[in-house]
Protein backbone atom coordinates (compact mmCIF):
# COMPACT_ATOMS: atom_id res chain seq x y z
CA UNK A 1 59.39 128.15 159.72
CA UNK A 2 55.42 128.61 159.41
CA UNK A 3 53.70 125.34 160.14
CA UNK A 4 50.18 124.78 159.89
CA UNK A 5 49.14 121.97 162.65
CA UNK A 6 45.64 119.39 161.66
CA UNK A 7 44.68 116.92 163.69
CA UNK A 8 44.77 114.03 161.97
CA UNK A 9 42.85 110.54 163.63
CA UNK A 10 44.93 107.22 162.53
CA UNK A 11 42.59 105.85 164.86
CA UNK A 12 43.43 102.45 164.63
CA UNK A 13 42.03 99.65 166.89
CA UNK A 14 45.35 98.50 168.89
CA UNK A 15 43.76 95.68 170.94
CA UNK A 16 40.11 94.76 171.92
CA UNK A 17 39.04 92.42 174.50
CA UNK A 18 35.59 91.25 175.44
CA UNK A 19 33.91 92.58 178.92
CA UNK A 20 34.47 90.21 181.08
CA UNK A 21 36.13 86.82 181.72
CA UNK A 22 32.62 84.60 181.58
CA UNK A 23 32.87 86.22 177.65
CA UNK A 24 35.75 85.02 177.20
CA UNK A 25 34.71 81.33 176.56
CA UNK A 26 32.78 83.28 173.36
CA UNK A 27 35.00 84.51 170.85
CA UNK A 28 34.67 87.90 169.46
CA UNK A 29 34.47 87.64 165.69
CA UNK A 30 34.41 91.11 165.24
CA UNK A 31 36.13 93.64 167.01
CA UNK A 32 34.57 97.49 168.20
CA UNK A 33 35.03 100.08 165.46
CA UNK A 34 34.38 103.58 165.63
CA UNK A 35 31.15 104.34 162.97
CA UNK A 36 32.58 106.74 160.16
CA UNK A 37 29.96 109.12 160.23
CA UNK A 38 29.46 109.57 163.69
CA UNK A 39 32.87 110.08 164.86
CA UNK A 40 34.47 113.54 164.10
CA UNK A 41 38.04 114.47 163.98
CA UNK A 42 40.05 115.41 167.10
CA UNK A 43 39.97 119.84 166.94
CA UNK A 44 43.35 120.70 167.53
CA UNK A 45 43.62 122.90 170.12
CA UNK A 46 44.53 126.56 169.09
CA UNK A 47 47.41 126.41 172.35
CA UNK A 48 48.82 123.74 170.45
CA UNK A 49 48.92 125.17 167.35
CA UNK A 50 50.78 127.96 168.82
CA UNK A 51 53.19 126.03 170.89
CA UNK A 52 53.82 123.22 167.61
CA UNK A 53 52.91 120.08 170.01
CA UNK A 54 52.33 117.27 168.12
CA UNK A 55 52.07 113.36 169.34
CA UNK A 56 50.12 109.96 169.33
CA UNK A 57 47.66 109.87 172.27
CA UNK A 58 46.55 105.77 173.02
CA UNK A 59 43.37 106.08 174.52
CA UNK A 60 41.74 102.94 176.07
CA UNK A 61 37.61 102.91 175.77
CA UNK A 62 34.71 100.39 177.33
CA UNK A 63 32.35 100.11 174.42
CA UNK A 64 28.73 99.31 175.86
CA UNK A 65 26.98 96.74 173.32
CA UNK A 66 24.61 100.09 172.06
CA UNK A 67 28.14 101.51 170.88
CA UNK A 68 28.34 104.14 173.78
CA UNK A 69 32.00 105.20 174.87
CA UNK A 70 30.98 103.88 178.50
CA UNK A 71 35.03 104.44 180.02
CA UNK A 72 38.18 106.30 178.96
CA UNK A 73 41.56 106.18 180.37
CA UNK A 74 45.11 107.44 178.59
CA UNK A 75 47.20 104.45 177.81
CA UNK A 76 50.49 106.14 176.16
CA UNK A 77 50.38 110.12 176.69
CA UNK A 78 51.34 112.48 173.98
CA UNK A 79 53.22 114.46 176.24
CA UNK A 80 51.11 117.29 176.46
CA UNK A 81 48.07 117.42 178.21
CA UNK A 82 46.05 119.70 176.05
CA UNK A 83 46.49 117.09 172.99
CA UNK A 84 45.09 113.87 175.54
CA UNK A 85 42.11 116.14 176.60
CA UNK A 86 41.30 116.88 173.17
CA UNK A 87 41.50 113.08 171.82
CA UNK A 88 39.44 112.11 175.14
CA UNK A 89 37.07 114.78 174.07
CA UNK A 90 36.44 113.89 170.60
CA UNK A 91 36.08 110.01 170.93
CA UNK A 92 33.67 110.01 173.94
CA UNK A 93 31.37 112.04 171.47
CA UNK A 94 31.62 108.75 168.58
CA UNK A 95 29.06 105.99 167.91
CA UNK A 96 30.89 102.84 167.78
CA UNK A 97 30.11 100.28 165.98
CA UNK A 98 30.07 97.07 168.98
CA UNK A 99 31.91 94.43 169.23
CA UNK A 100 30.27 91.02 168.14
CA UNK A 101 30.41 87.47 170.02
CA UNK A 102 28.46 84.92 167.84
CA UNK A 103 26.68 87.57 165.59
CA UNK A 104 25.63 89.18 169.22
CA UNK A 105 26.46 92.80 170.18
CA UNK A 106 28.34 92.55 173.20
CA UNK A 107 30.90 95.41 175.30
CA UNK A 108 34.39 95.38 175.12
CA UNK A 109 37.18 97.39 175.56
CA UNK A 110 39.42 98.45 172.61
CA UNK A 111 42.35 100.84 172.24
CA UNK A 112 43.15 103.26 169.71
CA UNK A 113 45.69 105.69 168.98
CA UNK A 114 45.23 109.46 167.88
CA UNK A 115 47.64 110.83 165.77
CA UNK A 116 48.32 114.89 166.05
CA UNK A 117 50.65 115.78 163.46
CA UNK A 118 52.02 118.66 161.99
CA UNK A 119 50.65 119.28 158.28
CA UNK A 120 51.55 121.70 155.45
CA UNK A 121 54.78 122.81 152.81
CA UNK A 122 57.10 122.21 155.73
CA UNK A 123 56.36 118.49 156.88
CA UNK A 124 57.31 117.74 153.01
CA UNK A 125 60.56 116.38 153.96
CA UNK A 126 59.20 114.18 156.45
CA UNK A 127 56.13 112.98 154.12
CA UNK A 128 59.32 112.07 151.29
CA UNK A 129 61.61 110.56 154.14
CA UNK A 130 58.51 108.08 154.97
CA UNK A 131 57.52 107.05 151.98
CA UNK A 132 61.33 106.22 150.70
CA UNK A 133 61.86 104.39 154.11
CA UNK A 134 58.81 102.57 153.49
CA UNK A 135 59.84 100.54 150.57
CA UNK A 136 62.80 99.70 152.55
CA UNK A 137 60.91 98.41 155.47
CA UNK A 138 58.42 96.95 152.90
CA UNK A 139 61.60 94.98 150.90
CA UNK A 140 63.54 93.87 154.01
CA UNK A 141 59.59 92.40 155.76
CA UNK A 142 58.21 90.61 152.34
CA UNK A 143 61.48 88.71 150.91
CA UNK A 144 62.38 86.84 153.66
CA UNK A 145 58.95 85.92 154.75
CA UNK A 146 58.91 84.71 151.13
CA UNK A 147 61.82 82.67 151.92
CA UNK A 148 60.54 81.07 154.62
CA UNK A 149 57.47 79.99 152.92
CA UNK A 150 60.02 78.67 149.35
CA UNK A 151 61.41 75.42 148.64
CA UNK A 152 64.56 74.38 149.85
CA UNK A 153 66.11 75.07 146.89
CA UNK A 154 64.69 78.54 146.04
CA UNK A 155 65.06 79.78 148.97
CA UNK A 156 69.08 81.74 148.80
CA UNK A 157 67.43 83.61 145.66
CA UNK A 158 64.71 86.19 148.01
CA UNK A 159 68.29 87.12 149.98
CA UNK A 160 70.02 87.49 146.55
CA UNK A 161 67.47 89.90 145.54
CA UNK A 162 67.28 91.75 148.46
CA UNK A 163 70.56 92.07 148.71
CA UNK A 164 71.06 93.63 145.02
CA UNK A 165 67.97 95.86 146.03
CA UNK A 166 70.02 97.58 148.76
CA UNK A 167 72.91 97.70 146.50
CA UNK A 168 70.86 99.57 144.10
CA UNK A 169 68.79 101.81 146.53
CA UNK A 170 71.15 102.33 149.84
CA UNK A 171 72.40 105.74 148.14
CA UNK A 172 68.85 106.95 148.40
CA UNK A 173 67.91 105.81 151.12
CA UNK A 174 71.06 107.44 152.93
CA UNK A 175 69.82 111.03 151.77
CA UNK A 176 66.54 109.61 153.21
CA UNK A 177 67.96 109.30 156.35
CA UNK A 178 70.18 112.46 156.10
CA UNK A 179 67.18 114.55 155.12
CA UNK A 180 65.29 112.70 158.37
CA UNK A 181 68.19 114.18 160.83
CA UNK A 182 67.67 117.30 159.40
CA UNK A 183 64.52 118.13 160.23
CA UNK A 184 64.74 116.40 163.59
CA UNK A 185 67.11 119.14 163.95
CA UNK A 186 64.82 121.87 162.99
CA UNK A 187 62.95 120.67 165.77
CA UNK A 188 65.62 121.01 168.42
CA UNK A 189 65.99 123.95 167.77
CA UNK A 190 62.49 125.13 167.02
CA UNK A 191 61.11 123.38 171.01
CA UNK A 192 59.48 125.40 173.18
CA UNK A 193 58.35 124.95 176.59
CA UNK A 194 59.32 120.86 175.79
CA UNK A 195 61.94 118.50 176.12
CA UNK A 196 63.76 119.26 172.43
CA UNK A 197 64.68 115.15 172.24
CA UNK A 198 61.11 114.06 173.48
CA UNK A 199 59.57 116.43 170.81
CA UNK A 200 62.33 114.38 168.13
CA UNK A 201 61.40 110.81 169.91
CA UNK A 202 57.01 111.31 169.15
CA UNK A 203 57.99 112.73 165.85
CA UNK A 204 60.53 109.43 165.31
CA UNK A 205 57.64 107.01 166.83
CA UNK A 206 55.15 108.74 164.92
CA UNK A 207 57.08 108.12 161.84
CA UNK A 208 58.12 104.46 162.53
CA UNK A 209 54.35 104.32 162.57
CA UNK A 210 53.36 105.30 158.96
CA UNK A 211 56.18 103.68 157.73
CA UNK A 212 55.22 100.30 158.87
CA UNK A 213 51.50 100.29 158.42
CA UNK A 214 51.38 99.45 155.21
CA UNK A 215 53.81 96.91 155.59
CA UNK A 216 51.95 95.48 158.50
CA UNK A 217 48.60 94.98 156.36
CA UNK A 218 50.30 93.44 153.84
CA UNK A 219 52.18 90.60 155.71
CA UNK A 220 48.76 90.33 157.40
CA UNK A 221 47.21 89.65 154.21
CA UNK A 222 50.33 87.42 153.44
CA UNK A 223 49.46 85.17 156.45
CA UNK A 224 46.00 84.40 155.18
CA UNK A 225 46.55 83.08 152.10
CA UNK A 226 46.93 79.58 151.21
CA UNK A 227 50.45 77.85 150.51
CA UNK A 228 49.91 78.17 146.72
CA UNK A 229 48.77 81.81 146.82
CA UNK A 230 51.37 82.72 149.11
CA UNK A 231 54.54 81.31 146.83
CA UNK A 232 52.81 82.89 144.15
CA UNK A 233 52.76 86.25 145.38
CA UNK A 234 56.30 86.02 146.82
CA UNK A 235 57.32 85.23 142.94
CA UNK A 236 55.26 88.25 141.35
CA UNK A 237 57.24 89.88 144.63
CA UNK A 238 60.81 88.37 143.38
CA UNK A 239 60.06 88.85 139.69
CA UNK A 240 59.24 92.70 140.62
CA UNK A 241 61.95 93.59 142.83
CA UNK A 242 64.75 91.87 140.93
CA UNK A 243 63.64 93.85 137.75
CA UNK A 244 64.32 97.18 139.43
CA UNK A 245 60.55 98.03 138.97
CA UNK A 246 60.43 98.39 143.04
CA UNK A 247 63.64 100.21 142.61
CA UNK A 248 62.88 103.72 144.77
CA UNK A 249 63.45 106.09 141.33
CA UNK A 250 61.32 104.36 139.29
CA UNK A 251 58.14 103.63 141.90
CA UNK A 252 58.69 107.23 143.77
CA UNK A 253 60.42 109.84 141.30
CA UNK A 254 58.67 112.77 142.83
CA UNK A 255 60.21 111.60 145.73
CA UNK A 256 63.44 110.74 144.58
CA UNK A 257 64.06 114.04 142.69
CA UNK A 258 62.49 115.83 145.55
CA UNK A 259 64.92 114.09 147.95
CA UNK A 260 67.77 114.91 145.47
CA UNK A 261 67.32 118.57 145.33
CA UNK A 262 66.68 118.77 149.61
CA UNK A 263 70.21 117.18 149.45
CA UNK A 264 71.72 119.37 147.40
CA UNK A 265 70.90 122.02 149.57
CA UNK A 266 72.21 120.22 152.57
CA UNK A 267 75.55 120.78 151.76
CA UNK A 268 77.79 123.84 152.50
């Protein structure tokens, strides 16, 4: 198998926490953000490339109030030493944008998390496998935060739903699943120079990742809304979902006949 690695930079702001504990009396109302345009992309280093590492680095930084990447440390290793030095690299070369305490520019620290993952015509199954799990994750989150949020009475009718959802989409989302084992075992068997189930366990966590950030930004959204808004949505969400328009062949069928035809070839 040819891959071709890119280093892409989900570099997502995991925590943040004002500089010291005198701040802390001031809330931060906005958090440290790296500034777009003055914050390249990780390189991926050519070794890498070579070798097929791929991981999520969690860096920890000390943003000074100018925006300056002040201190660095490695929270959560990638597992390969060449891929931390090259996230380190990149971010202490970014402008932040500071964090903010009463409108003021103040330091903080913040994490993020570096994503190095393996692009091109062979992470296709994986790309299909995530987006079909997605819906799943995205169906079994939603409906029963919507029925927490119903009336008494309407409340057995999210489960209902969901329930007939699975009924309707489990088949798929077992040849998601099958099609997910196979290509963990391409990368047994494809390790070098690593641990073959630690190379399977970044690929799994960086996965579990995509498939649950859009999920997370939705229920975030969810939580902000008023009581009204929110048993709105959740019935545009129930009227949706119970019609089969959320069904996986109808919202993903270049997935779904993709995932089809990788099946077919699956078996002996």
């Amino acid at each position: 198998m040819t891959f071709r690695l890119a280093a892409l930079a989900f570099i997502a702001i995991l925590a943040a926490s004002s500089a010291s504990a005198a701040d802390d009396a001031a809330p931060i109302t906005t958090h440290a953000r790296p500034a777009s345009k003055l914050c390249p992309d990780p390189a991926y280093p050519a070794e890498s490339s070579g070798a097929r590492e791929a991981g999520s680095v969690t860096l920890k930084l000390f943003i000074s109030a100018e925006g300056l990447v002040e201190q660095t440390r490695v929270e959560t290793s990638s597992g390969f030493q060449r891929l931390d030095a090259a996230a380190v690299a990149a971010v202490v070369r970014c402008r932040f944008v500071p964090a903010h305490s009463d409108g003021v520019p103040t330091a903080a620290w913040v994490q993020l998390r570096i994503n190095y993952i393996m692009e091109g015509e062979d992470s296709e199954p994986l790309k299909t496998v995530a987006a079909v799990l997605q819906m799943r994750k995205y169906v079994d989150a939603v409906m029963p935060w919507c029925q927490s949020v119903a009336p008494t009475g309407e409340q057995p009718a999210f489960e209902s739903i969901r329930q007939a959802w699975h009924a309707r989409n489990d088949a798929v989302l077992h040849q998601a699943e099958q099609l997910k084992q196979d290509y963990y075992a391409g990368i047994r068997s494809g390790a070098q120079g690593q641990s073959p189930s630690a190379a399977v366990a970044r690929s799994e966590a960086s996965l579990e990742s995509d498939i649950g950030r859009t999920t997370a930004r939705e229920m975030a959204q969810l939580s902000r809304l008023s009581e009204i808004q929110q048993r709105d949505r959740c019935q545009r969400y129930q009227a949706t979902i119970a019609s089969g328009d959320f069904d996986i062949a109808h919202r993903l069928p270049e997935q779904y006949h993709y995932l089809s035809s990788a099946i077919q070839q699956l078996v002996p």
